[in-house]
Protein backbone atom coordinates (compact mmCIF):
# COMPACT_ATOMS: atom_id res chain seq x y z
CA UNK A 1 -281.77 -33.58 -55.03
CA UNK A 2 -283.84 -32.51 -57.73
CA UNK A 3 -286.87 -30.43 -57.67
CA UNK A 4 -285.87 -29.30 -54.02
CA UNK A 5 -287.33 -33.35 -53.53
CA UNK A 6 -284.72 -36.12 -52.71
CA UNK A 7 -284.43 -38.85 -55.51
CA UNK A 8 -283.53 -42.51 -54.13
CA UNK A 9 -279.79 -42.05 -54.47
CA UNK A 10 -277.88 -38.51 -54.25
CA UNK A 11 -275.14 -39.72 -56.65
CA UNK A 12 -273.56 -42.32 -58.24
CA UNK A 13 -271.03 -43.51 -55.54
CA UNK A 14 -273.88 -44.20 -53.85
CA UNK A 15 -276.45 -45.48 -55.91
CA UNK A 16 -273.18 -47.97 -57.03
CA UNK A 17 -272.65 -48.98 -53.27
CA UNK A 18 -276.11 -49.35 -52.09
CA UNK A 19 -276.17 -51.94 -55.06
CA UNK A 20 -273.47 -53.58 -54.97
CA UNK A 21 -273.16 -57.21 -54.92
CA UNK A 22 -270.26 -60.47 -54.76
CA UNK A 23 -270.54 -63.66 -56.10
CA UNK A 24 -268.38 -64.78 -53.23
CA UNK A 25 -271.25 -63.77 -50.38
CA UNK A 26 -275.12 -64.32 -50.93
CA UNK A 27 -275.15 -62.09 -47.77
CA UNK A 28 -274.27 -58.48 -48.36
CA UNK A 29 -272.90 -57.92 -44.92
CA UNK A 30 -270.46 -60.53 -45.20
CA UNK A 31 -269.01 -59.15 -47.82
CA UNK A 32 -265.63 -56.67 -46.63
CA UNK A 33 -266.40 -54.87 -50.16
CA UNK A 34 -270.39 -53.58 -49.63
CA UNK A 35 -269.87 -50.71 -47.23
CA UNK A 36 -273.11 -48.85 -47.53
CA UNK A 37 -276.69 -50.68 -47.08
CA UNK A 38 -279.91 -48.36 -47.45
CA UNK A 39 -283.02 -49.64 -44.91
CA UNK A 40 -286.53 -48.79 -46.98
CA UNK A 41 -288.16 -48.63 -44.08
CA UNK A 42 -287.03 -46.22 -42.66
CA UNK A 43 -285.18 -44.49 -45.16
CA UNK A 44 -282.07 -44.49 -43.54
CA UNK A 45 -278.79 -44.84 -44.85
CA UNK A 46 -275.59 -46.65 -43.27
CA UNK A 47 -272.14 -47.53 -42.90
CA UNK A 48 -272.59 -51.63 -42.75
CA UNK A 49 -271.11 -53.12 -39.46
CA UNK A 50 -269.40 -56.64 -40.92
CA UNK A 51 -270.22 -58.62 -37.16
CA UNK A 52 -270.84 -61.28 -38.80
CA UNK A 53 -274.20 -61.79 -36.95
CA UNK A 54 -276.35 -63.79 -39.13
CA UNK A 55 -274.68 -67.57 -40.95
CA UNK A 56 -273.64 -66.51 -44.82
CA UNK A 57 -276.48 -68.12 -46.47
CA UNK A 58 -278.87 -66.06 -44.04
CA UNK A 59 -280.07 -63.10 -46.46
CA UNK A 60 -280.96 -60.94 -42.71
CA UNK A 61 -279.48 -57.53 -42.71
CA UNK A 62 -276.22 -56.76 -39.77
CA UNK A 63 -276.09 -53.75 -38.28
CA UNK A 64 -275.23 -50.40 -39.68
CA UNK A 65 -273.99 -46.88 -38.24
CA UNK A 66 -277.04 -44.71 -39.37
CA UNK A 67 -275.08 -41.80 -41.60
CA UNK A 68 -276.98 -38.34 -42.40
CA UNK A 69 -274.38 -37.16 -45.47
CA UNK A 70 -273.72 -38.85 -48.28
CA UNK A 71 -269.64 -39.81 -47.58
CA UNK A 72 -269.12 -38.97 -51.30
CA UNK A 73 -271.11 -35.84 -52.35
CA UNK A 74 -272.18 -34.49 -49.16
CA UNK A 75 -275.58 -34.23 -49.85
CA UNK A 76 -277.86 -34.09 -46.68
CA UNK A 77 -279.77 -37.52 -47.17
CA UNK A 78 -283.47 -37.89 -46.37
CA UNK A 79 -284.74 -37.40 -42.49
CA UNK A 80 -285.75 -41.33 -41.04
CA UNK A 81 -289.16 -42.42 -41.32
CA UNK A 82 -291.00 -43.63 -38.51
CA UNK A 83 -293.35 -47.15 -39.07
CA UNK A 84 -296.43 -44.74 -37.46
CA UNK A 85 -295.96 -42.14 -40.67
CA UNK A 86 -296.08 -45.38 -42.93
CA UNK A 87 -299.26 -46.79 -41.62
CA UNK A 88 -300.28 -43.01 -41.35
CA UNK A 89 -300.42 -42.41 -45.20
């Protein structure tokens, strides 16, 4: 947080997770070693859920368990943003 405003990424370990990516999977959430995804849209962070939903060469997003602290620094991350604030401003 600087500023008392919340830059993209609270801290490294998480700036280096969110961005993370494999050679071995074009699809982040097939890959066992991403663990964190970030959703723009809503600003929300997560923990990715590897289910496998979508074939590998699919670029969709899985699922994710919505987290509110960073797991690494602890830092409170940004409230979620609803589509109707979006169109809003």
């Amino acid at each position: 947080m600087r500023n008392g405003r919340m830059t993209k990424y609270c801290c490294q370990m998480m700036k280096s997770n969110v961005e993370s990516r494999c050679e071995q999977h074009p699809n982040r959430y097939h890959c066992p070693d991403c663990l964190i995804d970030y959703w723009p849209s809503s600003r929300r962070f997560g923990i990715m859920i590897h289910d496998y939903g979508a074939p590998p060469e699919e670029t969709s997003r899985g699922s994710m368990i919505v987290i509110n602290y960073c797991p690494w620094c602890g830092t409170k991350l940004p409230p979620k943003t609803s589509r109707k604030s979006q169109i809003s401003s």
